[in-house]
C-alpha atoms as a PDB file:
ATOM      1  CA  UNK A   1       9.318  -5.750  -0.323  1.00  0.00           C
ATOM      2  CA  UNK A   2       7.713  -6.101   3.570  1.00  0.00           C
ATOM      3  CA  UNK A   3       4.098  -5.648   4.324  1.00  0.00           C
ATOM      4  CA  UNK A   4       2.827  -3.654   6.890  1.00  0.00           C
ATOM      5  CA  UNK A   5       1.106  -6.875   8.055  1.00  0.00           C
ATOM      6  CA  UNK A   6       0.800 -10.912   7.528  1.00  0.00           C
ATOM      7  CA  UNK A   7      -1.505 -12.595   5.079  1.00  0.00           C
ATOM      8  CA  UNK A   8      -4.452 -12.900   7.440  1.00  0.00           C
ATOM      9  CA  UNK A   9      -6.828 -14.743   4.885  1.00  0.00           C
ATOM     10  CA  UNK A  10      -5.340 -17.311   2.891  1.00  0.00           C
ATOM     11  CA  UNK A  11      -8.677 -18.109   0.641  1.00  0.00           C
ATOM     12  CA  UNK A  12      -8.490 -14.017  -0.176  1.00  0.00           C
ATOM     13  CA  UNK A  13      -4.988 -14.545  -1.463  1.00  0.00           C
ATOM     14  CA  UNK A  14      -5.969 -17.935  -3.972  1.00  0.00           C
ATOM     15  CA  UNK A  15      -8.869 -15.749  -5.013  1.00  0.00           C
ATOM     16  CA  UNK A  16      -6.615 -13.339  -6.213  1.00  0.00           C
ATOM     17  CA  UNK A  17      -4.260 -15.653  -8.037  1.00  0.00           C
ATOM     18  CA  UNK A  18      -7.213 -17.050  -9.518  1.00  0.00           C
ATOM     19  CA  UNK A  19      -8.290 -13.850 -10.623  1.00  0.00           C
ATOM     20  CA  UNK A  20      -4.058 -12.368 -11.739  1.00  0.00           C
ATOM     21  CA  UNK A  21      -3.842 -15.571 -13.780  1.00  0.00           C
ATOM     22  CA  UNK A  22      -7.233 -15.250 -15.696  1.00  0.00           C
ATOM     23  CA  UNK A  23      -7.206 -11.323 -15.929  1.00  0.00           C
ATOM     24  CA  UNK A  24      -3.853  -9.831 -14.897  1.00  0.00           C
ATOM     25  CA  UNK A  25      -3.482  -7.020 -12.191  1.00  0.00           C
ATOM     26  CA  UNK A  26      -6.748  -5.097 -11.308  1.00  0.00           C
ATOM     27  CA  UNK A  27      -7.621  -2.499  -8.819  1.00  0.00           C
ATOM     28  CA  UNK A  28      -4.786   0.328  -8.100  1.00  0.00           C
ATOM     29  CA  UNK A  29      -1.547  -0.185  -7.651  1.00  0.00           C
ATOM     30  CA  UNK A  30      -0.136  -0.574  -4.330  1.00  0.00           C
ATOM     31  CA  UNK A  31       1.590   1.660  -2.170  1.00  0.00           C
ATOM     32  CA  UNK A  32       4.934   1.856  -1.134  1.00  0.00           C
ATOM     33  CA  UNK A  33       7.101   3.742   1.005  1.00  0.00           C
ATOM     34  CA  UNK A  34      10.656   3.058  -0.039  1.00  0.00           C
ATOM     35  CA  UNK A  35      10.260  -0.975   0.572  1.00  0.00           C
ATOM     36  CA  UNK A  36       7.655  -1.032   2.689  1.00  0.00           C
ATOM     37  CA  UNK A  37       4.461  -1.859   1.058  1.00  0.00           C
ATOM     38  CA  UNK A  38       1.600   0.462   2.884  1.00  0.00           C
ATOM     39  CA  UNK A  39      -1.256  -1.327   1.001  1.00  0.00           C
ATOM     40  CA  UNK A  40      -1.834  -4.897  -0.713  1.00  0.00           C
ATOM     41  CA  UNK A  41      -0.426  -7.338   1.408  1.00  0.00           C
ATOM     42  CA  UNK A  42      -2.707  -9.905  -0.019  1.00  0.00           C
ATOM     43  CA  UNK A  43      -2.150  -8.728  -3.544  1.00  0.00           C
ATOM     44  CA  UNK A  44       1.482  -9.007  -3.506  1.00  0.00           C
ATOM     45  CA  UNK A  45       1.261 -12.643  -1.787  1.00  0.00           C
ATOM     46  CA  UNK A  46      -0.885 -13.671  -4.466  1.00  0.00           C
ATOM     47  CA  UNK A  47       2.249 -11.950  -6.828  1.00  0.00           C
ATOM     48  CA  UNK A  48       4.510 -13.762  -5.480  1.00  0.00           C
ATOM     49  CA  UNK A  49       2.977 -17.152  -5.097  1.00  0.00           C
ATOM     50  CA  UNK A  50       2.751 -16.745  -9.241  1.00  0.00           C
ATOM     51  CA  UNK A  51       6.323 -16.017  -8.931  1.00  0.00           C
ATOM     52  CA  UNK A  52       6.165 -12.638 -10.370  1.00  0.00           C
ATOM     53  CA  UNK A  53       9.142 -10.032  -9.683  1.00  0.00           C
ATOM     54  CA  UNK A  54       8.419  -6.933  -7.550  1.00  0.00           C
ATOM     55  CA  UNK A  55      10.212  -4.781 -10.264  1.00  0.00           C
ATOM     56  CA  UNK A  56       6.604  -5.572 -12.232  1.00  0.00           C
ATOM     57  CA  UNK A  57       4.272  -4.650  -9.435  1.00  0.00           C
ATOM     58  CA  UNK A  58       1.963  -2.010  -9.939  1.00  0.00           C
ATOM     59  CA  UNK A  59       2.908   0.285  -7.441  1.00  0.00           C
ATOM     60  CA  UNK A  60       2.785   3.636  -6.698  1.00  0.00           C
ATOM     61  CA  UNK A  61       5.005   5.450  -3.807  1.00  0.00           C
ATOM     62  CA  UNK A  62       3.458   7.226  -1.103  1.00  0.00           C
ATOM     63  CA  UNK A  63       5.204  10.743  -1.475  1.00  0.00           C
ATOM     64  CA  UNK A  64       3.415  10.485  -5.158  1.00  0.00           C
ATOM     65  CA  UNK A  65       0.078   9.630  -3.197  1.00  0.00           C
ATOM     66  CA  UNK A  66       0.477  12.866  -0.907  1.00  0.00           C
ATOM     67  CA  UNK A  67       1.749  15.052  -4.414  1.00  0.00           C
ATOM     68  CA  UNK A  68      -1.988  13.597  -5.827  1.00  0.00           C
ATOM     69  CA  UNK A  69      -3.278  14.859  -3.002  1.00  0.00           C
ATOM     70  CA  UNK A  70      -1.815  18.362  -2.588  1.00  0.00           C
ATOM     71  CA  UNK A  71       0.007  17.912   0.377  1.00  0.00           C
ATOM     72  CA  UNK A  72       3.847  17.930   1.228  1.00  0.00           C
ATOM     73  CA  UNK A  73       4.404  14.691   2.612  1.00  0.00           C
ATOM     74  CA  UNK A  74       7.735  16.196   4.030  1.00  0.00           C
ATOM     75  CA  UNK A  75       5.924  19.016   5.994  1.00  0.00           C
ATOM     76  CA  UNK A  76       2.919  16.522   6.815  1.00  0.00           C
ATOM     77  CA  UNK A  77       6.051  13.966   8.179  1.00  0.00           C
ATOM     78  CA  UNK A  78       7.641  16.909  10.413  1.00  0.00           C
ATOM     79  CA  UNK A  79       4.118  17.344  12.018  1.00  0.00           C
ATOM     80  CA  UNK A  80       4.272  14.075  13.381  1.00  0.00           C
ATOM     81  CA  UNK A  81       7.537  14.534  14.182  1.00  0.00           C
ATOM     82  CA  UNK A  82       9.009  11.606  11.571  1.00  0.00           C
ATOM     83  CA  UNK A  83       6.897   8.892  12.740  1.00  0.00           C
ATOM     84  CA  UNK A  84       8.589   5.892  11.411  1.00  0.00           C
ATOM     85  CA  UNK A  85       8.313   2.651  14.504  1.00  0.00           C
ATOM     86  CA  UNK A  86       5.069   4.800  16.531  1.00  0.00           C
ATOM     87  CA  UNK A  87       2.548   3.081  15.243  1.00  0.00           C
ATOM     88  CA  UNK A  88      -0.340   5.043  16.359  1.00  0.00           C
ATOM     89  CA  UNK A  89       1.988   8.506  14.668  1.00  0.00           C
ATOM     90  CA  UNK A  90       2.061   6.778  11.284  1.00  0.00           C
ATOM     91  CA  UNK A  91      -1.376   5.934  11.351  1.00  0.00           C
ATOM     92  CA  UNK A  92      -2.305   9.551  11.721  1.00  0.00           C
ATOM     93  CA  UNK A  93       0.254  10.763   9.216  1.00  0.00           C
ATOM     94  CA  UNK A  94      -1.478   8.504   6.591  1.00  0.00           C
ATOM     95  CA  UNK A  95      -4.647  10.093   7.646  1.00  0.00           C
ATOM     96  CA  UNK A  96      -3.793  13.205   6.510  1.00  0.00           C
ATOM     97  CA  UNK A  97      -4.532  11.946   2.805  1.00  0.00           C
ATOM     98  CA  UNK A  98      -8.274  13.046   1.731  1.00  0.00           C
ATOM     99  CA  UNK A  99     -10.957   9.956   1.993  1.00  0.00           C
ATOM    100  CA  UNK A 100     -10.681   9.889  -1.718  1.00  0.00           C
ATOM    101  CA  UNK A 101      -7.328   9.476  -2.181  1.00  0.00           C
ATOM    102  CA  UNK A 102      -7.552   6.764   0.777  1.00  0.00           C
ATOM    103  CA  UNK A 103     -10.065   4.682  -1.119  1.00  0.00           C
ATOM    104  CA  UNK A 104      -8.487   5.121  -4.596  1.00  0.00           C
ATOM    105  CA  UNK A 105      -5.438   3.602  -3.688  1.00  0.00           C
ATOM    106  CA  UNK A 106      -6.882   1.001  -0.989  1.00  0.00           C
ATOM    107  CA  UNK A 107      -5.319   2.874   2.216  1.00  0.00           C
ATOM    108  CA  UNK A 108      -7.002   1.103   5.182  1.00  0.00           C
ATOM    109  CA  UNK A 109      -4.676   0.927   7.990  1.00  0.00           C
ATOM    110  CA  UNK A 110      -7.235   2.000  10.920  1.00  0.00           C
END
C-alpha cells in the first residue's frame, strides 16, 4: 500500500505499536482507494513495523465510504473532472463526504 503522506511523528507511530500489541486494532479502519491508503499513515507504519500483512488491515475502500454516505462517488469524481495528481481537486472531491462520515473514518486531508 502508499500513503498519501510520510510518517511525520515517529513517537505517534511507537505509541501505536504499543497500543496494536497490547490491544489489537482500534479506531476505524482505514481508507483506501485501490492502493492508495487515504487515511492512517501512522497506523499502517505501526502495522508494518509489527510485521503484519496488508491483506489483514482493517480497511475500508473509499467508493464504500461515499455508498455510506449516499453519494455516487463516480458522479462526485466526474464533477471534479477525475482528479487523480491535482491535489487541491482531490482534496475537494473528498470533501464532498458529510463531516460525519469524515470523522468516522479519520478523513483529515485539509
Amino acid at each position: 500500500m502508499e500513503t498519501l503522506h510520510e510518517v511525520r511523528d515517529p513517537a505517534k507511530v511507537e505509541k501505536l505499536v504499543e497500543s496494536i500489541k497490547q490491544n489489537g486494532w482500534q479506531g476505524p479502519p482505514l481508507v483506501a482507494w485501490g492502493d492508495q491508503l487515504i487515511t492512517g499513515t501512522h497506523r499502517y507504519a505501526a502495522w508494518r513495523e509489527l510485521d503484519r500483512f496488508d491483506y489483514d488491515l482493517p480497511t475500508i475502500e473509499l467508493d464504500d465510504v461515499f455508498t455510506e454516505a449516499g453519494l455516487d462517488i463516480n458522479e462526485i469524481h466526474a464533477k471534479y473532472d477525475y482528479p487523480t495528481v491535482d491535489e487541491s481537486l482531490f482534496v475537494d472531491f473528498i470533501l464532498e463526504l458529510p463531516e460525519e462520515i469524515l470523522e468516522k473514518y479519520g478523513i483529515d486531508i485539509r
